[in-house]
Protein backbone atom coordinates (compact mmCIF):
# COMPACT_ATOMS: atom_id res chain seq x y z
CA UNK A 1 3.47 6.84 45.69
CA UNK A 2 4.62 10.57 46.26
CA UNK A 3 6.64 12.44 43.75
CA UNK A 4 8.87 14.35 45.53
CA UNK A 5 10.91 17.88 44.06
CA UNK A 6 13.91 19.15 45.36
CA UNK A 7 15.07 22.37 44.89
CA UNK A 8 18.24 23.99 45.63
CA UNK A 9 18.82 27.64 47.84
CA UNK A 10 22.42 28.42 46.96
CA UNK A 11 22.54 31.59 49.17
CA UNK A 12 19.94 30.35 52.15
CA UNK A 13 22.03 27.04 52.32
CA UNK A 14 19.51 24.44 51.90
CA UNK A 15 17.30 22.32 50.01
CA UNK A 16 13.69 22.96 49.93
CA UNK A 17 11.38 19.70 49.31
CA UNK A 18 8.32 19.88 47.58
CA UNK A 19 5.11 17.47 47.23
CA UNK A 20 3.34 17.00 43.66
CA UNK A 21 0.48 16.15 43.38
CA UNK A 22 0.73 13.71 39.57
CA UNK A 23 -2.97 14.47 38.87
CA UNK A 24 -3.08 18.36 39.37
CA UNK A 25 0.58 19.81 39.04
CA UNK A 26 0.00 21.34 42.80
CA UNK A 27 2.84 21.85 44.38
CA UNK A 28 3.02 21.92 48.80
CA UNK A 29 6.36 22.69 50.51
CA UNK A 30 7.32 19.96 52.88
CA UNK A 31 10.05 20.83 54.30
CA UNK A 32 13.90 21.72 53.74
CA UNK A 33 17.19 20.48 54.62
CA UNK A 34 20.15 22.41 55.53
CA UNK A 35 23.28 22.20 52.98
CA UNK A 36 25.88 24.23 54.28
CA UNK A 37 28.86 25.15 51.49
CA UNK A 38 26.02 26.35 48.62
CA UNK A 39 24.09 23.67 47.37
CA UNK A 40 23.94 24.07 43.72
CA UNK A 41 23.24 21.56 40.76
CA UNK A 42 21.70 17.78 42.00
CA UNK A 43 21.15 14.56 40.81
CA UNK A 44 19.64 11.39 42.27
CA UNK A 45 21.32 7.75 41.55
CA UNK A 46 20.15 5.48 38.83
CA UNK A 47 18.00 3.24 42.04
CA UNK A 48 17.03 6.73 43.60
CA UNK A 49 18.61 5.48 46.83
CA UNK A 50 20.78 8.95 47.15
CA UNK A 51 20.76 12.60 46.05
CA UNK A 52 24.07 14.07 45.09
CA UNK A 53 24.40 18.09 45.91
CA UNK A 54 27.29 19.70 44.29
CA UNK A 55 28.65 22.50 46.99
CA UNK A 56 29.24 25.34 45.23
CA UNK A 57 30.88 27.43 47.89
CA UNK A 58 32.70 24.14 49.72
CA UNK A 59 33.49 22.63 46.77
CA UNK A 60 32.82 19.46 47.52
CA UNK A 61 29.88 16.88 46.52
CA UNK A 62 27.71 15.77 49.35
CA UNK A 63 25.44 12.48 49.52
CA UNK A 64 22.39 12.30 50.72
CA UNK A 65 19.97 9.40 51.70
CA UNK A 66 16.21 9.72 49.89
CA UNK A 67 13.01 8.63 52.19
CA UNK A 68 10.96 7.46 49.86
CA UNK A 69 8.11 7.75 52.14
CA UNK A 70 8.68 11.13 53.19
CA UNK A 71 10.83 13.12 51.00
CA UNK A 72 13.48 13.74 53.76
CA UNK A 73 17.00 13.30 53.19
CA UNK A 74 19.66 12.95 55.61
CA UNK A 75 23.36 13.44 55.04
């Protein structure tokens, strides 16, 4: 199974998502998501269904759905 990273761009508005590799640590950018209104801190539910994405700038809290097979999420 993957292991997925997601990391926030406050100021480029988005989320960047990143593929680990468990055995070596490597790290390959996989794509990104656009979060308009400042992504800032995140957190994924207790089942890992969704990723939560406090808007700094918008304040507001958006949801997003987790692919488990490829990373993506989708508001």
């Amino acid at each position: 199974m993957p292991y997925y990273i997601y990391v926030s761009a406050t100021g480029d508005n988005r989320i960047s998502i990143w593929n680990m590799n468990r055995e070596t640590g490597k790290l390959d950018e996989q794509g990104m998501v656009a979060a308009e209104g400042g992504p800032a801190a995140m957190t994924a539910s207790p089942d890992e269904k969704f990723m939560y994405v406090a808007m700094r700038q918008a304040k507001q809290i958006h949801s997003f759905r987790i692919d488990h097979s490829t990373g993506g999420l989708s508001l």
